[in-house]
Structures are given as structure tokens and as C-alpha cells.
N, C-alpha and C. Protein backbone atom coordinates (compact mmCIF):
# COMPACT_ATOMS: atom_id res chain seq x y z
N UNK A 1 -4.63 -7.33 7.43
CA UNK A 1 -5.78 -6.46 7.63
C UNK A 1 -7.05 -7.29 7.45
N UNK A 2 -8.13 -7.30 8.39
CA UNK A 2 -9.60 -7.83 8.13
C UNK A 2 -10.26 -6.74 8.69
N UNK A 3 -11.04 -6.92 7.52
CA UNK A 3 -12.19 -5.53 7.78
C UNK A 3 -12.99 -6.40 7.52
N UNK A 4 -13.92 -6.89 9.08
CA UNK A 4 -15.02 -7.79 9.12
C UNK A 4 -15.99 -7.53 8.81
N UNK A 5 -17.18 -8.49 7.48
CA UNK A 5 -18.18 -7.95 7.34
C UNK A 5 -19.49 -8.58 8.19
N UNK A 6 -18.67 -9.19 9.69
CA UNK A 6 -19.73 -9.21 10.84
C UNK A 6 -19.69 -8.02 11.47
N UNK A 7 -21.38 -7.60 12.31
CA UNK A 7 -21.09 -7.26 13.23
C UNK A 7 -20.45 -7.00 14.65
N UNK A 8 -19.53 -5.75 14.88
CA UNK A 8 -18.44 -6.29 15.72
C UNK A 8 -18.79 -6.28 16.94
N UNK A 9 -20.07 -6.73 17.28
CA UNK A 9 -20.89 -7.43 18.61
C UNK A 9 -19.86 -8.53 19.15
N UNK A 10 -19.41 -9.24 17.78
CA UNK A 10 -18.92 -10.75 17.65
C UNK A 10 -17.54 -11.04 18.38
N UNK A 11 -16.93 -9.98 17.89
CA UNK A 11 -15.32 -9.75 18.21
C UNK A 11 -14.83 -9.75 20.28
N UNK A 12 -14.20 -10.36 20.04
CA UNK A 12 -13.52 -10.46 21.52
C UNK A 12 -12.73 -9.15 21.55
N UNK A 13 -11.85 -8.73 22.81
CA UNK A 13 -11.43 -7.65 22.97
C UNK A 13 -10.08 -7.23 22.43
N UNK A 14 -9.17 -8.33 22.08
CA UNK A 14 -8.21 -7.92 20.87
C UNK A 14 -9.03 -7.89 19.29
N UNK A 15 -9.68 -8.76 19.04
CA UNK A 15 -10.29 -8.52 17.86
C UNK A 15 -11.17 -7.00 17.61
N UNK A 16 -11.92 -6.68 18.74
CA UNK A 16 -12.36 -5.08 18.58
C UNK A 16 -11.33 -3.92 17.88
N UNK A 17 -10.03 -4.40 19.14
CA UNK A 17 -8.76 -3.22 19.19
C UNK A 17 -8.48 -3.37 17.49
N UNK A 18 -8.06 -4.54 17.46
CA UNK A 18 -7.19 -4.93 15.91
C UNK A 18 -8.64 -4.22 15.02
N UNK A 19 -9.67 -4.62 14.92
CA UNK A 19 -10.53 -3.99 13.66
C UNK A 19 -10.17 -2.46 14.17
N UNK A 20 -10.19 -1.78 14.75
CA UNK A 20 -10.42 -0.41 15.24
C UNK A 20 -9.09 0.15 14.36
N UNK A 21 -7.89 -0.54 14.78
CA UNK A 21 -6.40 0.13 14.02
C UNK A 21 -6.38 -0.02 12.36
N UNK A 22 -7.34 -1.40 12.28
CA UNK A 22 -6.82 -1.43 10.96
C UNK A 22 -7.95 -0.85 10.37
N UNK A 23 -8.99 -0.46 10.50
CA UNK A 23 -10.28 0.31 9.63
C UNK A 23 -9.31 1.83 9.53
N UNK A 24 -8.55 2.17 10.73
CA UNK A 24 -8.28 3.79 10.83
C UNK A 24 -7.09 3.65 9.87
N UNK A 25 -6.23 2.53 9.58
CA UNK A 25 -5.03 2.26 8.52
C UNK A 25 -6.38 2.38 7.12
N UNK A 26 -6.86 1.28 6.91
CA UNK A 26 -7.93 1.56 5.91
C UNK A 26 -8.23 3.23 5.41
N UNK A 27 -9.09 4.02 6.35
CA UNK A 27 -9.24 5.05 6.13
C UNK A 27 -8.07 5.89 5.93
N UNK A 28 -7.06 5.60 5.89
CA UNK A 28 -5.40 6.63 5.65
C UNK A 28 -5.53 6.11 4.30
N UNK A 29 -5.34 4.58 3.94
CA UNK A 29 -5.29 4.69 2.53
C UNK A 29 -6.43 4.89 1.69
N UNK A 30 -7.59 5.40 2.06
CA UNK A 30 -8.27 5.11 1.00
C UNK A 30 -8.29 6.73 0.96
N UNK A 31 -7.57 7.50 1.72
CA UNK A 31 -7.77 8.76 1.65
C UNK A 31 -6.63 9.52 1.36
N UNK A 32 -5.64 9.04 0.53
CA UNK A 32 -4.18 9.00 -0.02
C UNK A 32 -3.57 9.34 1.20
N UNK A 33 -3.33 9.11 2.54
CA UNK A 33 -2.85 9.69 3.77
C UNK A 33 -1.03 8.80 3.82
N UNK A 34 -1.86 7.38 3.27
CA UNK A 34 -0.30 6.66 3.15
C UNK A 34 0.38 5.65 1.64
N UNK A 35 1.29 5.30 1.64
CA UNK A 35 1.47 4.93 0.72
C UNK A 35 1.50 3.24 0.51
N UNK A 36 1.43 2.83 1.76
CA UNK A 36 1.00 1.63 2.47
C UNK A 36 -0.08 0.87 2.52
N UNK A 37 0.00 -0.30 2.00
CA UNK A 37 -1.61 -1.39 1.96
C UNK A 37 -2.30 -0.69 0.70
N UNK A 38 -2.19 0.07 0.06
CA UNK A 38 -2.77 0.22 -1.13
C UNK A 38 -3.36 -1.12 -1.90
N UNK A 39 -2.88 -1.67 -2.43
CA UNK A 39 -3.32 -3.03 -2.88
C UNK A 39 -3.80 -4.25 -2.38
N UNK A 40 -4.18 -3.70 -0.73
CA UNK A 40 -4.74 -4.88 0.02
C UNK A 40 -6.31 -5.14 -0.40
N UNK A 41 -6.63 -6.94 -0.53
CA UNK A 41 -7.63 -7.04 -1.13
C UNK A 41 -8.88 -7.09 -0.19
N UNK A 42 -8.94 -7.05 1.04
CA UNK A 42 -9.89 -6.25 1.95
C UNK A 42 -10.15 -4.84 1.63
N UNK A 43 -9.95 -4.22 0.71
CA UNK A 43 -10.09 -2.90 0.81
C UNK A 43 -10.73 -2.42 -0.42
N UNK A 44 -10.61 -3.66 -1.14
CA UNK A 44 -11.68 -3.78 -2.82
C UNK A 44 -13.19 -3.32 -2.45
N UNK A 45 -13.79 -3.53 -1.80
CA UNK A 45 -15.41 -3.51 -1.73
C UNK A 45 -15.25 -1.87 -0.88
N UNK A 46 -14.62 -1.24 -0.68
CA UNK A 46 -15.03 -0.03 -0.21
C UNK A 46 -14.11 0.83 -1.30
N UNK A 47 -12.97 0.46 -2.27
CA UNK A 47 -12.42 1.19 -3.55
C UNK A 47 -13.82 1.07 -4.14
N UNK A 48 -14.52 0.51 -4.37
CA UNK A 48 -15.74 -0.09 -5.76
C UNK A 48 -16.48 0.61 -5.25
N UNK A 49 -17.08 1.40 -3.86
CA UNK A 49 -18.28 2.17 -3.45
C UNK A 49 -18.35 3.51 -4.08
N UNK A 50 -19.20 4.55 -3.94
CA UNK A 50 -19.45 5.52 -4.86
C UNK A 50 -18.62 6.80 -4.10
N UNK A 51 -18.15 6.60 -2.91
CA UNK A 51 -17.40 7.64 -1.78
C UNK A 51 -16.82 6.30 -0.58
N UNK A 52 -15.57 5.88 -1.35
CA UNK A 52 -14.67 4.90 -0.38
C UNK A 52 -14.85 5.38 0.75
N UNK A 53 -14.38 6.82 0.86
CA UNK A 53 -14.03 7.61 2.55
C UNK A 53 -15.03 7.51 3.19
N UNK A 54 -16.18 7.88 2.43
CA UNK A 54 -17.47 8.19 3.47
C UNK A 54 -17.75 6.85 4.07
N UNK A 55 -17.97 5.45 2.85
CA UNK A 55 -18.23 4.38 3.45
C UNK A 55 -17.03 3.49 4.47
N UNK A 56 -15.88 3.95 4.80
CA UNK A 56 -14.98 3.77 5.57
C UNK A 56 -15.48 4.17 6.70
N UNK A 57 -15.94 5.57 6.74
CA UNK A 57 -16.50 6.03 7.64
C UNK A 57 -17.07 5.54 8.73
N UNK A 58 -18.03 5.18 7.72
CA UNK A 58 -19.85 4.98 8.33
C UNK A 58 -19.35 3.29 8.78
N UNK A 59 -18.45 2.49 8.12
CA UNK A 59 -17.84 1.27 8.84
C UNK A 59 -17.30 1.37 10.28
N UNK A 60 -15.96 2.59 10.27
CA UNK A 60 -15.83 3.04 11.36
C UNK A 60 -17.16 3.44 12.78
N UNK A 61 -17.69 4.22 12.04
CA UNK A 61 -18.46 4.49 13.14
C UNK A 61 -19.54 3.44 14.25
N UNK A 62 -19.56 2.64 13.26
CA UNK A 62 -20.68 1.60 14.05
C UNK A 62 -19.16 0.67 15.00
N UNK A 63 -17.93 0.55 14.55
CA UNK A 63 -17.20 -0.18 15.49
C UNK A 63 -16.91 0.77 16.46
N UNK A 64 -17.13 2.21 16.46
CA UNK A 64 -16.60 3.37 17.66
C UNK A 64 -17.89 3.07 18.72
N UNK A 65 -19.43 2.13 17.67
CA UNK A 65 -20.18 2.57 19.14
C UNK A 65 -20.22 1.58 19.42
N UNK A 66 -19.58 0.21 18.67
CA UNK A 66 -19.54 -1.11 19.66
C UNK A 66 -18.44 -0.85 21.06
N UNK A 67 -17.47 0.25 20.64
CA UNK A 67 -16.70 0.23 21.76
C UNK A 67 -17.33 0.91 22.54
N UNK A 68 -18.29 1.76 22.61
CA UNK A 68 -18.95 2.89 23.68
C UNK A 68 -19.58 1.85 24.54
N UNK A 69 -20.52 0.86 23.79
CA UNK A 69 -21.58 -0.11 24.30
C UNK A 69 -20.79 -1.17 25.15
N UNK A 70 -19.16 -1.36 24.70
CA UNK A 70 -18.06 -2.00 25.81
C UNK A 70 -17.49 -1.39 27.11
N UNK A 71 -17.66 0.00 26.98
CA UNK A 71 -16.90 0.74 27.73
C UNK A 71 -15.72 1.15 27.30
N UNK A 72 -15.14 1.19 25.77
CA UNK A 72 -13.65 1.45 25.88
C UNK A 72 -13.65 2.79 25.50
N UNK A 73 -12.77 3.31 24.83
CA UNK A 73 -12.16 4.91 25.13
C UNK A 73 -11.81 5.11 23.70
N UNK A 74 -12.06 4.58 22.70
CA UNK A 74 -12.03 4.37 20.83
C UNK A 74 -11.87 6.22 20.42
N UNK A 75 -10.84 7.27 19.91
CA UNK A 75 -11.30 8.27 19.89
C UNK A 75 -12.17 8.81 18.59
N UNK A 76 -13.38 9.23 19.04
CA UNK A 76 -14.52 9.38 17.97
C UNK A 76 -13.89 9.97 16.43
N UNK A 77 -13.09 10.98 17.09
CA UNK A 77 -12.28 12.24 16.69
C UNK A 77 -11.88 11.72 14.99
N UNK A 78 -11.57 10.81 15.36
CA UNK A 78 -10.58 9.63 13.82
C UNK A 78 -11.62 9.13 12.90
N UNK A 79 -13.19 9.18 13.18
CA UNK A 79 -13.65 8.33 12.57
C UNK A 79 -14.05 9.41 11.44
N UNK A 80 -14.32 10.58 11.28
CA UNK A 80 -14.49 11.44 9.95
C UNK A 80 -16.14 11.56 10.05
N UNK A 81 -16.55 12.24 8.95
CA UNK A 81 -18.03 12.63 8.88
C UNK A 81 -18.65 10.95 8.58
N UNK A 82 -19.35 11.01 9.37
CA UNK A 82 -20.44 9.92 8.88
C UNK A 82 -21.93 10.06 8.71
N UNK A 83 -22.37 9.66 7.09
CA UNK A 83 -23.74 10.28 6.92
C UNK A 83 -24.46 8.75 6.52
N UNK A 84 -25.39 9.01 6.07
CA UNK A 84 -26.60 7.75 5.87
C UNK A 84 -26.14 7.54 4.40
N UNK A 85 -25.98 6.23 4.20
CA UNK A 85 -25.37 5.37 2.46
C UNK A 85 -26.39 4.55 2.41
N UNK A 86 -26.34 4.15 1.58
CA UNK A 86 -27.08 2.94 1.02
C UNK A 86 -26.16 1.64 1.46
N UNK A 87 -26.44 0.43 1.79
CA UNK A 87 -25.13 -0.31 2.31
C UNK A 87 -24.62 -1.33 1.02
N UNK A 88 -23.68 -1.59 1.74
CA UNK A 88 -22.79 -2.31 0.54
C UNK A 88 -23.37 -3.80 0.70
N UNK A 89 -22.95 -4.39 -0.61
CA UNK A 89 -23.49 -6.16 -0.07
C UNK A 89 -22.26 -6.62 0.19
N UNK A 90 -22.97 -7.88 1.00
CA UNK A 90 -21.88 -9.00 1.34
C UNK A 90 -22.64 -10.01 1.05
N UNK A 91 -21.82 -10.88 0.52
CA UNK A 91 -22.48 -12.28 0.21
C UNK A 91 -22.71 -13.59 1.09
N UNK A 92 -23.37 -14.32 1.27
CA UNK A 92 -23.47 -15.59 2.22
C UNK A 92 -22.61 -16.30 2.89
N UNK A 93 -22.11 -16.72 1.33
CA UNK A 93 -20.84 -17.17 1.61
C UNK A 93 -19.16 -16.85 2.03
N UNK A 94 -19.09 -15.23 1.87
CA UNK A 94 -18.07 -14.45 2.44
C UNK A 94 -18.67 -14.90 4.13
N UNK A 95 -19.84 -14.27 4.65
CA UNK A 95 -20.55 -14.28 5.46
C UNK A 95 -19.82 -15.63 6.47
N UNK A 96 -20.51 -16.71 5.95
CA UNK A 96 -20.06 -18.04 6.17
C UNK A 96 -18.71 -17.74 6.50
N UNK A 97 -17.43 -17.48 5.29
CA UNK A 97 -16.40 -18.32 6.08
C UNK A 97 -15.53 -17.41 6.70
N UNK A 98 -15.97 -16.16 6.98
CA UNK A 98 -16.04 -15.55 8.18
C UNK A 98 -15.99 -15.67 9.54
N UNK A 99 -17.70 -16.21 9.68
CA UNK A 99 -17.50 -16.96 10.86
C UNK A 99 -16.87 -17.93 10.97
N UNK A 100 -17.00 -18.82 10.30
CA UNK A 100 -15.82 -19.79 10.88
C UNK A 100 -14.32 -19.22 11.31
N UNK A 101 -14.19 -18.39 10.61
CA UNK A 101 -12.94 -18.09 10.64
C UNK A 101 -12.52 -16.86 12.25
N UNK A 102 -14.15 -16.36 12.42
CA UNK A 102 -13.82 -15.44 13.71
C UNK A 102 -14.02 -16.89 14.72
N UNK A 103 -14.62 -17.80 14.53
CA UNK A 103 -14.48 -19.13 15.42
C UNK A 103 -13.99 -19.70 15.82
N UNK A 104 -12.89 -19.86 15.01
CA UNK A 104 -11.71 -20.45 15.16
C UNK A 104 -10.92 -19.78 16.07
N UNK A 105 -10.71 -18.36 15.81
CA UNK A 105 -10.03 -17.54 16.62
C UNK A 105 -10.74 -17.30 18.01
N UNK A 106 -12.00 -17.14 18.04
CA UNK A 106 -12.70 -17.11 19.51
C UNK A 106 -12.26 -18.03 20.02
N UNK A 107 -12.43 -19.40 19.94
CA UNK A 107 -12.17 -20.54 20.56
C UNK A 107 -10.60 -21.05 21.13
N UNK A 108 -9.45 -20.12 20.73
CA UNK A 108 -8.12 -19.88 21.21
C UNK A 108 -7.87 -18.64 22.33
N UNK A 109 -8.68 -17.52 21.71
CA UNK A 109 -8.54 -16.22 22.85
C UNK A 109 -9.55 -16.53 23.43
N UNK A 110 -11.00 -16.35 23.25
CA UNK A 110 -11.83 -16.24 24.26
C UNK A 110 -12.89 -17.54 24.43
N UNK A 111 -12.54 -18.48 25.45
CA UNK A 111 -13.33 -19.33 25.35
C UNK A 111 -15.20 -19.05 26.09
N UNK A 112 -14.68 -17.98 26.78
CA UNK A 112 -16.47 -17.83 27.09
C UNK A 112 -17.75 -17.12 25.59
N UNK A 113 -16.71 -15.84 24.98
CA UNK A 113 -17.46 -15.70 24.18
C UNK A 113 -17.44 -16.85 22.98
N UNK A 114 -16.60 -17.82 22.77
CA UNK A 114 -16.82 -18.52 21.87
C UNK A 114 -17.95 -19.74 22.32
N UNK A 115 -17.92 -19.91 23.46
CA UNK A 115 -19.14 -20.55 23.69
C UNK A 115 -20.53 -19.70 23.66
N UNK A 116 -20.60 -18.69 24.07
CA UNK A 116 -21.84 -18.30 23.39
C UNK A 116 -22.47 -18.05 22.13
N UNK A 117 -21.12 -18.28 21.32
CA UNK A 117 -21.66 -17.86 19.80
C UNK A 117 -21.40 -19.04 18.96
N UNK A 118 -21.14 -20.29 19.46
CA UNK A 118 -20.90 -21.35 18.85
C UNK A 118 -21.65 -22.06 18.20
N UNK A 119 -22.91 -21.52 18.93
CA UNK A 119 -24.03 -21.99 18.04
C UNK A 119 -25.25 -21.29 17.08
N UNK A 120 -24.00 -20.22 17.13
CA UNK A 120 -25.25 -19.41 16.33
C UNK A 120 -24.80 -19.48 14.59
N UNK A 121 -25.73 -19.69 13.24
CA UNK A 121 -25.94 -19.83 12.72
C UNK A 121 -25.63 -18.71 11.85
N UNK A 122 -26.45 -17.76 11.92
CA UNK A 122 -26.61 -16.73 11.06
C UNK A 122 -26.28 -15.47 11.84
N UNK A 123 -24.96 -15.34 11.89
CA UNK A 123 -24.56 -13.81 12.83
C UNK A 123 -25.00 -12.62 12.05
N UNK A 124 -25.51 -11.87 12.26
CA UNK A 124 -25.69 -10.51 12.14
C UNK A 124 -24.11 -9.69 11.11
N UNK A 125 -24.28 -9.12 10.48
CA UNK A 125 -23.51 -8.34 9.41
C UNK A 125 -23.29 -7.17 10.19
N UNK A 126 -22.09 -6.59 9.82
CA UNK A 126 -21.92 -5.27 10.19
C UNK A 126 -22.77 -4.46 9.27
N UNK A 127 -23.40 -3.43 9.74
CA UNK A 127 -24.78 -2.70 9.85
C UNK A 127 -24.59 -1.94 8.27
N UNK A 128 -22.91 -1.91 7.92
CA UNK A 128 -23.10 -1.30 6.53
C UNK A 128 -23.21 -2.31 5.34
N UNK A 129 -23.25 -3.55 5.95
CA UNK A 129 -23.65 -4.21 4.78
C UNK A 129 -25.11 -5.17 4.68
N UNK A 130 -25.08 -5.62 3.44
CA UNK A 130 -26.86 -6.14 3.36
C UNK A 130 -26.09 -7.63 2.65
N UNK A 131 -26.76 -8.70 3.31
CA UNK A 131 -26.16 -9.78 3.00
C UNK A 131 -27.25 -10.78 2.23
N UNK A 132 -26.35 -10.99 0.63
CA UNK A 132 -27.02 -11.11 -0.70
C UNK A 132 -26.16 -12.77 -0.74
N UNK A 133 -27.24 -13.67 -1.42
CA UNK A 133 -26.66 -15.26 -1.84
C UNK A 133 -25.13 -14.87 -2.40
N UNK A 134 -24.13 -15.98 -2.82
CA UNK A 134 -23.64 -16.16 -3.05
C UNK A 134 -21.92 -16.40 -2.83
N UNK A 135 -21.62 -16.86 -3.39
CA UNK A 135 -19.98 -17.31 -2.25
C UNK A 135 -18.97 -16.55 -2.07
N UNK A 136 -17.77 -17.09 -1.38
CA UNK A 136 -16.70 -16.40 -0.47
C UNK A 136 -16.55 -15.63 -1.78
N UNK A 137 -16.37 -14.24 -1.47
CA UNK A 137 -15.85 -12.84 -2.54
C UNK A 137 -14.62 -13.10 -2.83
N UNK A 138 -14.44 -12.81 -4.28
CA UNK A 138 -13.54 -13.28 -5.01
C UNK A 138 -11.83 -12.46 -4.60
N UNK A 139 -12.38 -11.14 -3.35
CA UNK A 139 -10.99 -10.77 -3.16
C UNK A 139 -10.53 -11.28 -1.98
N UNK A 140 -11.33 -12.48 -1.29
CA UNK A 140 -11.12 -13.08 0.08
C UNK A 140 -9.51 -13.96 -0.21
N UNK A 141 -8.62 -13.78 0.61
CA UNK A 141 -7.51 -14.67 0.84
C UNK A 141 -8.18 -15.65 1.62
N UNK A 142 -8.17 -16.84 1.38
CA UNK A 142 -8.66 -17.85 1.93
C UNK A 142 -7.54 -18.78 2.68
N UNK A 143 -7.62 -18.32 4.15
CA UNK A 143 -6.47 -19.84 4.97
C UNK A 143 -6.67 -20.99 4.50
N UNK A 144 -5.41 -21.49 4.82
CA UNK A 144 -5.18 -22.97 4.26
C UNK A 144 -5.97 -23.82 5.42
């Protein structure tokens, strides 16, 4: 499971699909729906929020309108009430090896969008988070 804390502007068109299934797996567990991924450590920073569900939500919803702004067919229906939060932080350095890490993967599936974003520096955050100094988050599994 990666629940990216880029904006999913970034994501190629399996990477959209895959965030889309696994935010709606996300939202089952954080809403006792399954008994499954409970202890996944992507899912720490929205257990620690003040309303997990709602901020699942409001995550969901901004990837339902990256798919509108693609053209795909995402059903709204799944994403639950979404209201105005305060956003969560993400840190620099999560930030950082992030991208590298959606880079790596652009540059195997999609070589056009990975050339356009190859040189960008400072990608944009997904819209529920506010991005604060400091390094890769301590619940990041880090590839070898």
C-alpha cells in the first residue's frame, strides 16, 4: 500500500488506478470494514488525525478529481463525506524520497511523463498535506 503524500498530478495511469484501490482499502480499514492491513505503516499519519475517516476522505477526494481532470470513470459514490480539515503535515524529507521513489517508477512505466517531471525539484504535495522540514517519517519502509 502507498498512500502518496504527492500530488496525484504526478502519478502515471497505473499509479492513479493503484492509489485509487488502495486509499478505498485504506478507508475499509480505518473504518473497521476489514480485518486486513490494520497494521500497515502508511496508514499511521491518518490513525494519529483527529477523524481518520474524514481525513481518508478528503485524501480520497482530491485523487477522484485528479481522475475527473484525466477523464477516468473513479466512482465518486466510495469516497464518503468530505468536509474542510485542517491538513496534515508531511515532512521534506518523506517528500524527497518519495519522489525519487515515484521516479524511479515513472522512468520504467512511463517514459514521457517521467521526462517531464525529471526535473522538477519541489513537486507539489497532495492538497491534504502542508509540507514541514524534516526527514523521511519514521513509519516510511524504506527500499533497499
Amino acid at each position: 500500500m502507498r498512500l502518496w503524500s504527492l500530488h496525484p498530478r504526478y502519478l502515471d495511469a497505473k499509479g492513479i488506478v493503484a492509489l485509487w484501490r488502495e486509499a478505498l482499502l485504506a478507508k475499509a480499514v480505518l473504518s473497521d470494514q476489514t480485518k486486513g492491513y490494520r497494521k500497515h505503516p502508511q496508514l499511521e499519519r491518518f490513525k494519529a488525525a483527529s477523524d481518520p475517516v474524514a481525513y481518508i476522505a478528503a485524501y480520497l477526494g482530491e485523487v477522484h478529481s485528479e481522475s475527473l481532470r484525466r477523464e477516468y470513470r473513479f466512482d465518486a459514490s466510495k469516497v464518503g463525506n468530505v468536509s474542510a480539515l485542517d491538513a496534515l503535515t508531511v515532512t521534506q524529507g518523506q517528500m524527497d524520497y518519495e519522489w525519487r521513489h515515484l521516479l524511479a517508477k515513472l522512468e520504467s512505466r512511463d517514459r514521457a511523463r517521467f521526462q517531464e517531471y525529471a526535473g522538477l525539484k519541489r513537486p507539489l504535495p497532495h492538497p491534504l498535506f502542508r509540507v514541514v522540514a524534516g526527514d523521511i517519517a519514521a513509519w516510511e519502509v524504506i527500499a533497499a
